[in-house]
Protein backbone atom coordinates (compact mmCIF):
# COMPACT_ATOMS: atom_id res chain seq x y z
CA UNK A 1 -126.07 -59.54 84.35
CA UNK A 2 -128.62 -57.03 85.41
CA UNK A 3 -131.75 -57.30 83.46
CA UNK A 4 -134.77 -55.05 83.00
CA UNK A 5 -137.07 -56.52 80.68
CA UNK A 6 -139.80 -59.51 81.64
CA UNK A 7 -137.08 -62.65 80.45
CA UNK A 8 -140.26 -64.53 79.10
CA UNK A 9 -141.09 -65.00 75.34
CA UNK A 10 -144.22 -62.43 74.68
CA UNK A 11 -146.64 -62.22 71.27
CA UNK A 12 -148.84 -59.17 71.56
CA UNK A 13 -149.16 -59.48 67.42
CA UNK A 14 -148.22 -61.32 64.55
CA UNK A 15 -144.99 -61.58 63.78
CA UNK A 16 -144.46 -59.36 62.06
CA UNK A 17 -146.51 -56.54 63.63
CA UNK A 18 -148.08 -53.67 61.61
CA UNK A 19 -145.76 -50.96 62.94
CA UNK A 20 -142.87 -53.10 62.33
CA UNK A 21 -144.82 -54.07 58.40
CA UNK A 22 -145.33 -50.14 57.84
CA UNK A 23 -141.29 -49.08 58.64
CA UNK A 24 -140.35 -52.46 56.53
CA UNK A 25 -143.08 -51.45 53.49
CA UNK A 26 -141.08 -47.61 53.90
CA UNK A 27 -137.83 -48.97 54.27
CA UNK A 28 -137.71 -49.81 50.54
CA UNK A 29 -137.95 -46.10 49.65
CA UNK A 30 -135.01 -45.69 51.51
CA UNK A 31 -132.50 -48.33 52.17
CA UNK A 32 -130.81 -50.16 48.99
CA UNK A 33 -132.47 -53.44 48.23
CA UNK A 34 -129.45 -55.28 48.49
CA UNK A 35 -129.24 -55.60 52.22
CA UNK A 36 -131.30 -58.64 52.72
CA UNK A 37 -133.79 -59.23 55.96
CA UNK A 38 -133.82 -62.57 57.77
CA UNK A 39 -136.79 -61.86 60.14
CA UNK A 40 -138.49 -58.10 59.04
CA UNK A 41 -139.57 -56.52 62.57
CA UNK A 42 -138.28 -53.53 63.71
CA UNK A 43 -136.50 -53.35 67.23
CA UNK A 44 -137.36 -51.09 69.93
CA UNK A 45 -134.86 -52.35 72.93
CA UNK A 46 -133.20 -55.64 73.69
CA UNK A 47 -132.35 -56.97 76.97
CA UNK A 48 -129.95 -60.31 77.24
CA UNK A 49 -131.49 -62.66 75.26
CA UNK A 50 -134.58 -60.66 74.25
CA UNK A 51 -135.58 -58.32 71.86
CA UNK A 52 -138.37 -56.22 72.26
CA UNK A 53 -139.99 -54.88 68.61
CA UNK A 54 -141.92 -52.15 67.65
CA UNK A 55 -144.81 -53.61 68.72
CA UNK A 56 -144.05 -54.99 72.27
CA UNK A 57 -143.39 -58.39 70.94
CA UNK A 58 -140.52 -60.02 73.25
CA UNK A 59 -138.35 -62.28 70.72
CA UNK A 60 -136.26 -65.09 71.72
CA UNK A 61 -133.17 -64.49 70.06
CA UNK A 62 -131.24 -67.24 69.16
CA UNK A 63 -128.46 -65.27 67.01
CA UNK A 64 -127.12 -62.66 68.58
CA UNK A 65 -126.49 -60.02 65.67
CA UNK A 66 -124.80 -63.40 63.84
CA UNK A 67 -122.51 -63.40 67.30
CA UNK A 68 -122.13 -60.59 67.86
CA UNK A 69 -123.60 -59.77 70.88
CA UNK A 70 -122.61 -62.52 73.24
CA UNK A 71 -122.81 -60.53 76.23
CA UNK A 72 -126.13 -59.48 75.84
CA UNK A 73 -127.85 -57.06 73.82
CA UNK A 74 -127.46 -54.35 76.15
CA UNK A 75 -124.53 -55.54 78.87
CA UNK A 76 -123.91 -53.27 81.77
CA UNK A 77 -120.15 -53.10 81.69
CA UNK A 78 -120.22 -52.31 78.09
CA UNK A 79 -123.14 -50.06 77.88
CA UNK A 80 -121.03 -48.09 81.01
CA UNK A 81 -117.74 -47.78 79.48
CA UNK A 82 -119.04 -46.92 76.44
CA UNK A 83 -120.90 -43.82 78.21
CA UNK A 84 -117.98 -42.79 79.49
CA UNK A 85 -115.50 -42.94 76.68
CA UNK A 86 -118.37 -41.07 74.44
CA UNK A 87 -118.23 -38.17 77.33
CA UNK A 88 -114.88 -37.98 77.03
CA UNK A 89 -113.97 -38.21 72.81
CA UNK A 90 -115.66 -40.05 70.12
CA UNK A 91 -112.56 -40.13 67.68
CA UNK A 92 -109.12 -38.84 67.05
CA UNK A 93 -107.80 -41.88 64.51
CA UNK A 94 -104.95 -43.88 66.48
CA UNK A 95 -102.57 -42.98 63.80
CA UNK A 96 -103.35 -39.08 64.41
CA UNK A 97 -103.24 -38.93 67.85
CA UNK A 98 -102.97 -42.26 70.41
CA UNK A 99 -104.90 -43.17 73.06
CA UNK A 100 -104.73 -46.12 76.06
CA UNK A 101 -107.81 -47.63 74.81
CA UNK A 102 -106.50 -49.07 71.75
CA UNK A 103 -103.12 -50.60 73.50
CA UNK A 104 -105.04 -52.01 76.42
CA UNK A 105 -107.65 -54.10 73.63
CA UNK A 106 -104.22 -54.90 72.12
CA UNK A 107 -102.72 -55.82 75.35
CA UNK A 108 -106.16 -58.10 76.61
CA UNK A 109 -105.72 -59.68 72.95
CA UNK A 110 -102.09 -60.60 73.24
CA UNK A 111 -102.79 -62.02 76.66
CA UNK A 112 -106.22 -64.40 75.17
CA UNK A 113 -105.36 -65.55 72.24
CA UNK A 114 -103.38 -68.76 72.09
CA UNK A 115 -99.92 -69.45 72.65
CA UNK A 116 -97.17 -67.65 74.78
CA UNK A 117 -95.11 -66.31 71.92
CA UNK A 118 -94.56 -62.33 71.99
CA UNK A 119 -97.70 -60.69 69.92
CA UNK A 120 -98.07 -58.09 68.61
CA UNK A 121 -102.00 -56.58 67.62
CA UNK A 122 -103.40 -54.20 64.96
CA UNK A 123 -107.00 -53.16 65.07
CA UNK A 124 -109.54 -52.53 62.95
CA UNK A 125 -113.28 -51.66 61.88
CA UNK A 126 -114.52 -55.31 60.25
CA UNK A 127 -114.17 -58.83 59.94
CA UNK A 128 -113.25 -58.74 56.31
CA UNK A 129 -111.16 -55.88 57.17
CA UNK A 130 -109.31 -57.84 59.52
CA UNK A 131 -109.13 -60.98 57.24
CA UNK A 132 -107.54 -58.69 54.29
CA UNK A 133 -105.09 -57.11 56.38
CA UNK A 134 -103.95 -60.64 57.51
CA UNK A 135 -103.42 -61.59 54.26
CA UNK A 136 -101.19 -58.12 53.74
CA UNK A 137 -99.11 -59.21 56.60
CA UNK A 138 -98.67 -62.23 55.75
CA UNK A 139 -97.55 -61.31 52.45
CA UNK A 140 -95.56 -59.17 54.12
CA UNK A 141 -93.65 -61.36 56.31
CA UNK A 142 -93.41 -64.14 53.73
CA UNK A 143 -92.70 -62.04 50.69
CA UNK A 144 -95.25 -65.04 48.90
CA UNK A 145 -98.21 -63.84 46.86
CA UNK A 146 -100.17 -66.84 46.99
CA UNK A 147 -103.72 -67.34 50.31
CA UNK A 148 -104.91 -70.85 50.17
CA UNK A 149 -108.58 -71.03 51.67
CA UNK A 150 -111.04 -73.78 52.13
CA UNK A 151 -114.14 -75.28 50.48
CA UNK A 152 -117.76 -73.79 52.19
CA UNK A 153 -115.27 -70.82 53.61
CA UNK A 154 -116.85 -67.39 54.21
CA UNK A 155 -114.43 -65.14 54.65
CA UNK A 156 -116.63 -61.84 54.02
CA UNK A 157 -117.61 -59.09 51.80
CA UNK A 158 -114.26 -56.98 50.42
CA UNK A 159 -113.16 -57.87 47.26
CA UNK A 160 -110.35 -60.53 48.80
CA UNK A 161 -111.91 -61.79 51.07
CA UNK A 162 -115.17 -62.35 49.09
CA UNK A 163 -112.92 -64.19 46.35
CA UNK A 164 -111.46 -66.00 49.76
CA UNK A 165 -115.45 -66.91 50.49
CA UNK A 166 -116.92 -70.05 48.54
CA UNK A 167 -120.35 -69.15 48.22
CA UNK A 168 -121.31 -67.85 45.00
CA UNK A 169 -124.84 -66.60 45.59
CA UNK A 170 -125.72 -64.59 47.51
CA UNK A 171 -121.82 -63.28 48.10
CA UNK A 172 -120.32 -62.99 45.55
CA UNK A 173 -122.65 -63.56 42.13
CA UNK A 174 -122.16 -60.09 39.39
CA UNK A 175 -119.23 -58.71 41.69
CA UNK A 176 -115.92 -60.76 39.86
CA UNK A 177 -113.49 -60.16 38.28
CA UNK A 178 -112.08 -61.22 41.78
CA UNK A 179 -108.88 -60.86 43.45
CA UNK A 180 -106.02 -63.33 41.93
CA UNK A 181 -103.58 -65.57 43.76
CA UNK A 182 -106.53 -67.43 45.47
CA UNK A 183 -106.60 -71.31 45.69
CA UNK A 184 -109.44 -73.49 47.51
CA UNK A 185 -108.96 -76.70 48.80
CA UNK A 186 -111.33 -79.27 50.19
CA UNK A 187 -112.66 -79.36 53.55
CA UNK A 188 -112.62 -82.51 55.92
CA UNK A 189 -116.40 -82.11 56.20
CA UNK A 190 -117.46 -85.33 58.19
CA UNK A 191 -121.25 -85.52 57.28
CA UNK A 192 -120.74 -85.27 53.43
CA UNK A 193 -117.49 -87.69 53.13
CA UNK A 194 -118.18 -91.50 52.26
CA UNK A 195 -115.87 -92.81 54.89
CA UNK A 196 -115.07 -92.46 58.85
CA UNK A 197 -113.78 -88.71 60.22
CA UNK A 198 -109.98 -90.32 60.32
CA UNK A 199 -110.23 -91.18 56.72
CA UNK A 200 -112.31 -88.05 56.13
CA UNK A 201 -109.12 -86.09 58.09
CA UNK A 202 -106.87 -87.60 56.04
CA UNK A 203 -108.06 -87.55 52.52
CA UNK A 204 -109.24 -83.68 52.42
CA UNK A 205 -105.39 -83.34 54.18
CA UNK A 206 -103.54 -85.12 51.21
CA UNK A 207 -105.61 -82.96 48.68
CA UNK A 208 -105.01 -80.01 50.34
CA UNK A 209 -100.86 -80.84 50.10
CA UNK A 210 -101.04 -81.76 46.37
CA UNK A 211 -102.84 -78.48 45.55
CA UNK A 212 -99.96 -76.44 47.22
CA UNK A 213 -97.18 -78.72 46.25
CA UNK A 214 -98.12 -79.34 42.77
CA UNK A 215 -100.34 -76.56 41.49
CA UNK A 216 -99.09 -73.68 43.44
CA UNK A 217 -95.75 -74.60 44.65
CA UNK A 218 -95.30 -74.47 48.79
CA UNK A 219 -92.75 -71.44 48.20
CA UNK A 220 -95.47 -69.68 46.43
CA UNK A 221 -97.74 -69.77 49.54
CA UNK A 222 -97.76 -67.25 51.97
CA UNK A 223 -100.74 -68.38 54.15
CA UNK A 224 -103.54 -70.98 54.56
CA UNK A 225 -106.37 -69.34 56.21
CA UNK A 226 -109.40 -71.67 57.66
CA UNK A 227 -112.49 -71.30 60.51
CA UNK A 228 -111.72 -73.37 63.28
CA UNK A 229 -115.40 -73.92 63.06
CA UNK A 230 -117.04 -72.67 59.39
CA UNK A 231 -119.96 -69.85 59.73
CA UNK A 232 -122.11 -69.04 56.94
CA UNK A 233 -120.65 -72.47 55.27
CA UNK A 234 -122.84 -74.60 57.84
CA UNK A 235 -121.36 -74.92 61.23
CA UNK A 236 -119.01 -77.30 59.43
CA UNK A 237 -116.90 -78.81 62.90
CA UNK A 238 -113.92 -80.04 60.47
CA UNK A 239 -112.72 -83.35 60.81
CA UNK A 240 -110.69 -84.51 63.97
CA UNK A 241 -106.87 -83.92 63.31
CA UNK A 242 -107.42 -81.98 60.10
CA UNK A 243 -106.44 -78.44 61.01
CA UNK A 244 -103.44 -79.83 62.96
CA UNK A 245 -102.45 -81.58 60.25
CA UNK A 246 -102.64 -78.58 57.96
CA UNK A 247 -100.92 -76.73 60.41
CA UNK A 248 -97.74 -79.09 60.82
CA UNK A 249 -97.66 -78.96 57.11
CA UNK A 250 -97.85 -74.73 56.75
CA UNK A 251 -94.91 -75.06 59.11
CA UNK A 252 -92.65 -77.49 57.35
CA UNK A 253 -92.92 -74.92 54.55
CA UNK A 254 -92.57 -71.88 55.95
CA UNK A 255 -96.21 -71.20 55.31
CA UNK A 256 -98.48 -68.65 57.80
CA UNK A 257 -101.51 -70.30 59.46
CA UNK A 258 -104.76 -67.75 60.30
CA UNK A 259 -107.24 -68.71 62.16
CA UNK A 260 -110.34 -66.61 61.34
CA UNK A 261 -111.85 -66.71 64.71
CA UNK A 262 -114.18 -64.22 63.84
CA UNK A 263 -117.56 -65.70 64.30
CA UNK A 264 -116.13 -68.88 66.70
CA UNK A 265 -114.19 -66.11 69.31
CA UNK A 266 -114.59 -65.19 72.60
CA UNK A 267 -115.99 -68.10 74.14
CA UNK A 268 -118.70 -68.84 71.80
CA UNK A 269 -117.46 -72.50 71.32
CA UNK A 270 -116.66 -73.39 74.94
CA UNK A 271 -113.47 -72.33 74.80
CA UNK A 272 -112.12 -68.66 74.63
CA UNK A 273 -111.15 -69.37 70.69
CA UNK A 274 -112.57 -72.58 68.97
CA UNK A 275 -108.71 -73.35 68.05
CA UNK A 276 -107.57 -74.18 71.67
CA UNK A 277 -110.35 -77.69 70.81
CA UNK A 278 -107.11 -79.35 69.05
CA UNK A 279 -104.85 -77.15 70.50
CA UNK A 280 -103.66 -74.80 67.17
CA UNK A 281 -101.38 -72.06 67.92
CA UNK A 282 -102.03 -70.03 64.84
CA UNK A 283 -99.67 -67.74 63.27
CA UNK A 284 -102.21 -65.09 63.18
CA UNK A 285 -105.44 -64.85 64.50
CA UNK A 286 -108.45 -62.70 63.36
CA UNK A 287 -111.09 -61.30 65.62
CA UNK A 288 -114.17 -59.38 65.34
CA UNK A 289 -118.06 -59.74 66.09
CA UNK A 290 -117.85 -61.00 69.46
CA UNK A 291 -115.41 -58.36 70.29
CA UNK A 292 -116.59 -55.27 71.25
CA UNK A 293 -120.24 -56.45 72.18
CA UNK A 294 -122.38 -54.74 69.33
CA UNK A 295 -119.73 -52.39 68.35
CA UNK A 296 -117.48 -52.47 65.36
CA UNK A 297 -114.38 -53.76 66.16
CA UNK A 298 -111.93 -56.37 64.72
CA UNK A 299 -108.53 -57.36 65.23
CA UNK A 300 -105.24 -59.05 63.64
CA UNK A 301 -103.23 -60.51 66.75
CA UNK A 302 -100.41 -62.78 65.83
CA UNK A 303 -96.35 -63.22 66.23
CA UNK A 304 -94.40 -60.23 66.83
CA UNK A 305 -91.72 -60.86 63.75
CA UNK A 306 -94.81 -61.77 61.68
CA UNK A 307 -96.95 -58.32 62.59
CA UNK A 308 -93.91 -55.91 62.62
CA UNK A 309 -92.81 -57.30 58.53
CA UNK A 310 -95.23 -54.20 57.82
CA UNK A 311 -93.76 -50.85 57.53
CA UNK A 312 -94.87 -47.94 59.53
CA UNK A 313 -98.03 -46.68 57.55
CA UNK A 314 -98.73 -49.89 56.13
CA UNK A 315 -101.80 -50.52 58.48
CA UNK A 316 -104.52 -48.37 60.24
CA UNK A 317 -107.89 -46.67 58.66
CA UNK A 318 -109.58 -43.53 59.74
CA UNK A 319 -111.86 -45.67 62.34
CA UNK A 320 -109.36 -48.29 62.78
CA UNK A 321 -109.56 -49.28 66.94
CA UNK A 322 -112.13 -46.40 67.24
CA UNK A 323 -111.87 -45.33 71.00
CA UNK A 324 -115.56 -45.97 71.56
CA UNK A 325 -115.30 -49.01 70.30
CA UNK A 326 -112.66 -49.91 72.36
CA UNK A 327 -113.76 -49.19 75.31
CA UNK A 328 -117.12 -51.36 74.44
CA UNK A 329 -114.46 -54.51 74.00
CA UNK A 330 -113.11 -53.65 77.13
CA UNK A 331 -116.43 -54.00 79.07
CA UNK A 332 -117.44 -57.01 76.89
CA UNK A 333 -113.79 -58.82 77.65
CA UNK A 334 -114.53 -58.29 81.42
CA UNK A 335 -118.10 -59.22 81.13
CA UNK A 336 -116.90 -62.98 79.37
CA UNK A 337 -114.31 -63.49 82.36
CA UNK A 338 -115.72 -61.98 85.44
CA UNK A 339 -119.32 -63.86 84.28
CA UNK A 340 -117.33 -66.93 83.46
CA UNK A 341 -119.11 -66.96 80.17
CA UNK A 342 -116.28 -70.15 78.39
CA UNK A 343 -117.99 -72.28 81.54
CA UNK A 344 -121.66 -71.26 80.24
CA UNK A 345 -121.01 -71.80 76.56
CA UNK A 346 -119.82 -75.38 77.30
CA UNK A 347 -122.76 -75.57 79.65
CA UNK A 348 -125.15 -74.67 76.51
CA UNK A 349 -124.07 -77.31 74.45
CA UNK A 350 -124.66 -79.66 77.30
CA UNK A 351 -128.02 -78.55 77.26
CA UNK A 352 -129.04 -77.97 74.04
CA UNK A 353 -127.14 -80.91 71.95
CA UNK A 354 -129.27 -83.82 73.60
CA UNK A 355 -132.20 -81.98 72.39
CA UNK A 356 -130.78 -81.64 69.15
CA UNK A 357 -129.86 -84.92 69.06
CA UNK A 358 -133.72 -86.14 70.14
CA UNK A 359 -135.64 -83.58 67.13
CA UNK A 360 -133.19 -85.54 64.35
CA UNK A 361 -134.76 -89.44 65.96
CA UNK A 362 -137.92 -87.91 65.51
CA UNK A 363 -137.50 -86.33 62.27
CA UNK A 364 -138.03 -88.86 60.14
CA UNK A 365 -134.57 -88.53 58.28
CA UNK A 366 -134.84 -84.94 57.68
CA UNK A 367 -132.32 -83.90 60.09
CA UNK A 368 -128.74 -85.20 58.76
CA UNK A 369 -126.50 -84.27 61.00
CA UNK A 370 -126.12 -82.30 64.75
CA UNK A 371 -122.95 -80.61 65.00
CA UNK A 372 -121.57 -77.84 66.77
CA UNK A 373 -119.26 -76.60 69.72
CA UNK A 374 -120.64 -74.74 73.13
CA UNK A 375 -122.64 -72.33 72.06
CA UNK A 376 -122.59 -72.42 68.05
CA UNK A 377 -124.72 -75.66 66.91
CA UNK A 378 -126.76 -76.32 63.96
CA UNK A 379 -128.77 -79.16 62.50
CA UNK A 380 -128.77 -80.04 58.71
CA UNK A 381 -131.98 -80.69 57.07
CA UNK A 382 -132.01 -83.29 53.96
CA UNK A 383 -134.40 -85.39 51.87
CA UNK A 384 -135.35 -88.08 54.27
CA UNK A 385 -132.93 -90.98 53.76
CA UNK A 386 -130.47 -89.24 51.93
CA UNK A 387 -127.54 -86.67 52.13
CA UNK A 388 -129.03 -84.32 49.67
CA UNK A 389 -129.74 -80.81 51.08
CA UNK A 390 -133.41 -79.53 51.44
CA UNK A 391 -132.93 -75.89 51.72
CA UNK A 392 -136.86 -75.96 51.67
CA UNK A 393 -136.73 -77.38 55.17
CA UNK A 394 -134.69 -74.97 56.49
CA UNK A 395 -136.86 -72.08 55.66
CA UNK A 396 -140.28 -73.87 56.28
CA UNK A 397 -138.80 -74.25 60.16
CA UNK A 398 -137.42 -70.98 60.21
CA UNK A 399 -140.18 -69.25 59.05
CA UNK A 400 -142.21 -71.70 61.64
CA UNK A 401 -140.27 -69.95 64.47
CA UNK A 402 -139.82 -66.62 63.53
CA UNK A 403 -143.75 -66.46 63.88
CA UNK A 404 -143.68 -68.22 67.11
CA UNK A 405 -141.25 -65.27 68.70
CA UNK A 406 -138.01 -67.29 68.34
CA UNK A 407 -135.40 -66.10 65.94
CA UNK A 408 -133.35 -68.45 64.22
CA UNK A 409 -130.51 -67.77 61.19
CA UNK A 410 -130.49 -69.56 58.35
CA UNK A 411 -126.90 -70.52 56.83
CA UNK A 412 -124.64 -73.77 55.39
CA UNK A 413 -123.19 -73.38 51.62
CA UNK A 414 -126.56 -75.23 50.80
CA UNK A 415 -128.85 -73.05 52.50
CA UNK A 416 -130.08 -76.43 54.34
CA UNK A 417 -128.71 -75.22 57.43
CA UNK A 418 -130.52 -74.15 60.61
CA UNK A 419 -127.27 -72.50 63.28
CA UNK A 420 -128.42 -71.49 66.78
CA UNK A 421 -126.51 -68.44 68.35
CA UNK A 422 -127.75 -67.66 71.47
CA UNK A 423 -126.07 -65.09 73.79
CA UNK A 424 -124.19 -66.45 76.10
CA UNK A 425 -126.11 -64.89 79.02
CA UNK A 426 -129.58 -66.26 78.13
CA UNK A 427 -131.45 -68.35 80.93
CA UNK A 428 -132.19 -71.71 80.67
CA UNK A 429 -135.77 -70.79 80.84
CA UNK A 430 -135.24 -68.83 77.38
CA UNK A 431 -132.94 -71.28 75.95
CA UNK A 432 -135.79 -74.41 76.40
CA UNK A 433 -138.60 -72.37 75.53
CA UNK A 434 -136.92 -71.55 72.33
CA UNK A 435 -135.89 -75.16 71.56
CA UNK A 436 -139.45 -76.39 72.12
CA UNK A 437 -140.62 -73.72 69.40
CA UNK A 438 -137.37 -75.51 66.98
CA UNK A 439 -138.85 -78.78 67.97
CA UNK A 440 -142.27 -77.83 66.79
CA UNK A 441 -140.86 -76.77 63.70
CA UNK A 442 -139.16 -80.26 62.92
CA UNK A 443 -142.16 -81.80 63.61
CA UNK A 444 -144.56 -79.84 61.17
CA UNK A 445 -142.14 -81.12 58.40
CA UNK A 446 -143.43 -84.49 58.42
């Protein structure tokens, strides 16, 4: 990766600065209050793991867009093809008029995702875009009305797939009536079970079979869609043998499994999809953030007899696989293999877990629980001695480092959550500096 900006943490101001306080104070004359702001400075340029602000701040950041921009803020192969696809056309809508870089993303997508079944790939503008026209298809193919989802799911912002996502507030709270045909069953969600991860495994398993076999009958089902590893819900890693287990069941009765790899894709977890861990073949798969390196792009991939139930017409949207777009996912898919990005992920969690692991001994019982996979970790802050959530925690050490230069997301169905994100390109440099600044943090707590 080619950078141009100084890769060293930088405060010219406090955070934030007064440009970036004078565009936030006029932003509220113009922008609808209901977009929220995790850390309000205004960015001028970013450069791999850095973001430069309005007022020549350089900001660690530790979430790339919410994973979005694994490859950097800025990579070179992406930045390049987008260039020259944006020379050439900007749009002509796929189902208009084709072009080759829609089927080639389709054609790197069928090749990555797991399994060696024939695939077949639609594209699309969102994650929750991509999420609700999984559930279409697999409606589609099953001729069943009925999605099965999970507890602490976050599924996104439509109206299915926020009725999909647990989270009342901020997600879905004055929106409802929501979408019907929508069951939720527990998650195997190790640090809040009373009992080991087998038993955990197990239990949240045999609740999740009685809920389809006796309140929604199996044949009713057309799908059971789970995060290999849960976003917004807290970085929950479920329970060893869990998804497996829900998968063997989905098959006995003729029920889809979709992985919604949106957030855990394209190498973020050490592996090129978080579902290869316990070795899940879904049905379908769902892609998106990761994707196209910054821009918006998402993806249904799954079995070719599953994908082709839906009738010519019965998929697309106007910016559906937008050619731009396209050709960004195409630099940011060479960019994760010819960098060997899955190896660096893996190597992150090497690095950062033991430190992870050495803030909750020193945190006086305030950290619960360290979890995570290559590149997407989190720690869980609680009343000391308990498992109760202190959401006050969370934003007393975000807050801590967000005026220290190092952004940090907030998340967990308890707010008590603090996930780290870093692109997968950041130095090791970056990536300690930052966790001294989380370290810090922890401390002040006590």
């Amino acid at each position: 990766m080619t950078t141009m900006t100084d890769q060293a943490r930088l405060l010219k101001t406090a955070i934030p600065g007064p440009r970036s306080v004078a565009l936030h104070e006029a932003r509220a004359q113009q922008v609808a209050r209901g977009f929220g702001i995790t850390m309000p400075v205004f960015v001028d340029h970013a450069d791999g793991a850095l973001l430069v602000d309005v007022d020549g701040n350089r900001i660690i950041d530790m979430g790339s867009g919410i994973a979005v921009t694994s490859v950097g803020a800025a990579a070179p192969q992406v930045v390049e093809r987008i260039a020259e696809q944006a020379a050439k056309f900007t749009h002509t809508c796929f189902m208009v008029t084709e072009y080759e870089g829609f089927t080639e993303v389709a054609a790197a997508l069928n090749r990555l995702t797991p399994g060696d079944h024939e695939k077949r790939t639609a594209l699309f503008s969102t994650g929750a875009e991509a999420v609700e026209n999984a559930v279409k298809i697999a409606r589609a193919a099953t001729g069943r009305p009925a999605i099965v989802v999970l507890d602490h799911a976050y599924h996104g912002r439509t109206l299915m797939t926020m009725t999909m996502t647990a989270k009342n507030v901020p997600y879905k709270e004055g929106f409802g009536p929501y979408a019907p045909e929508v069951y939720r069953a527990p998650m195997a969600y190790p640090f809040r079970y009373d009992g080991d991860e087998k038993a955990c495994a197990a239990d949240a398993l045999a609740k999740l079979k009685d809920l389809v076999l006796t309140q929604i009958g199996a044949h009713n089902v057309a799908a059971i869609v789970a995060e290999p590893i849960q976003g917004e819900g807290g970085f929950v890693v479920p329970a060893e043998g869990f998804l497996p287990g829900v998968v063997e069941f989905a098959r006995e009765h003729g029920i889809l499994f979709v992985a919604d790899e949106i957030q855990t894709g394209f190498a973020r977890t050490g592996r090129m999809f978080a579902c290869e861990h316990e070795g899940i073949v879904p049905d379908l798969i769902t892609t998106a953030k990761a994707l196209a390196g910054g821009m918006p792009l998402a993806a249904v991939t799954g079995r070719a007899d599953v994908m082709d139930a839906v009738a010519p017409g019965g998929l697309g949207g106007t910016y559906a696989g937008n050619p731009v777009a396209c050709a960004a996912a195409l630099g940011a898919i060479e960019t994760i293999e010819d960098d060997g990005l899955v190896a660096r992920a893996a190597e992150i969690e090497r690095l950062v877990k033991p430190r992870l692991e050495a803030m909750r001994a020193e945190s006086g019982g305030r950290i619960g629980d360290v979890r995570g996979r290559g590149a997407m970790l989190a720690i869980e802050l609680v009343e000391p001695g308990t498992t109760n959530p202190a959401p006050q925690y969370a934003q007393e050490v975000a807050a801590h480092c967000h005026r220290e230069g190092v952004l940090v997301l907030v998340c967990g169905t308890y707010g008590n959550v603090i996930r780290l994100l870093p692109p997968l390109v950041i130095s090791d440099a970056l990536l300690e500096d930052a966790l001294d600044v989380l370290a810090t943090a922890v401390r002040s707590l006590a």
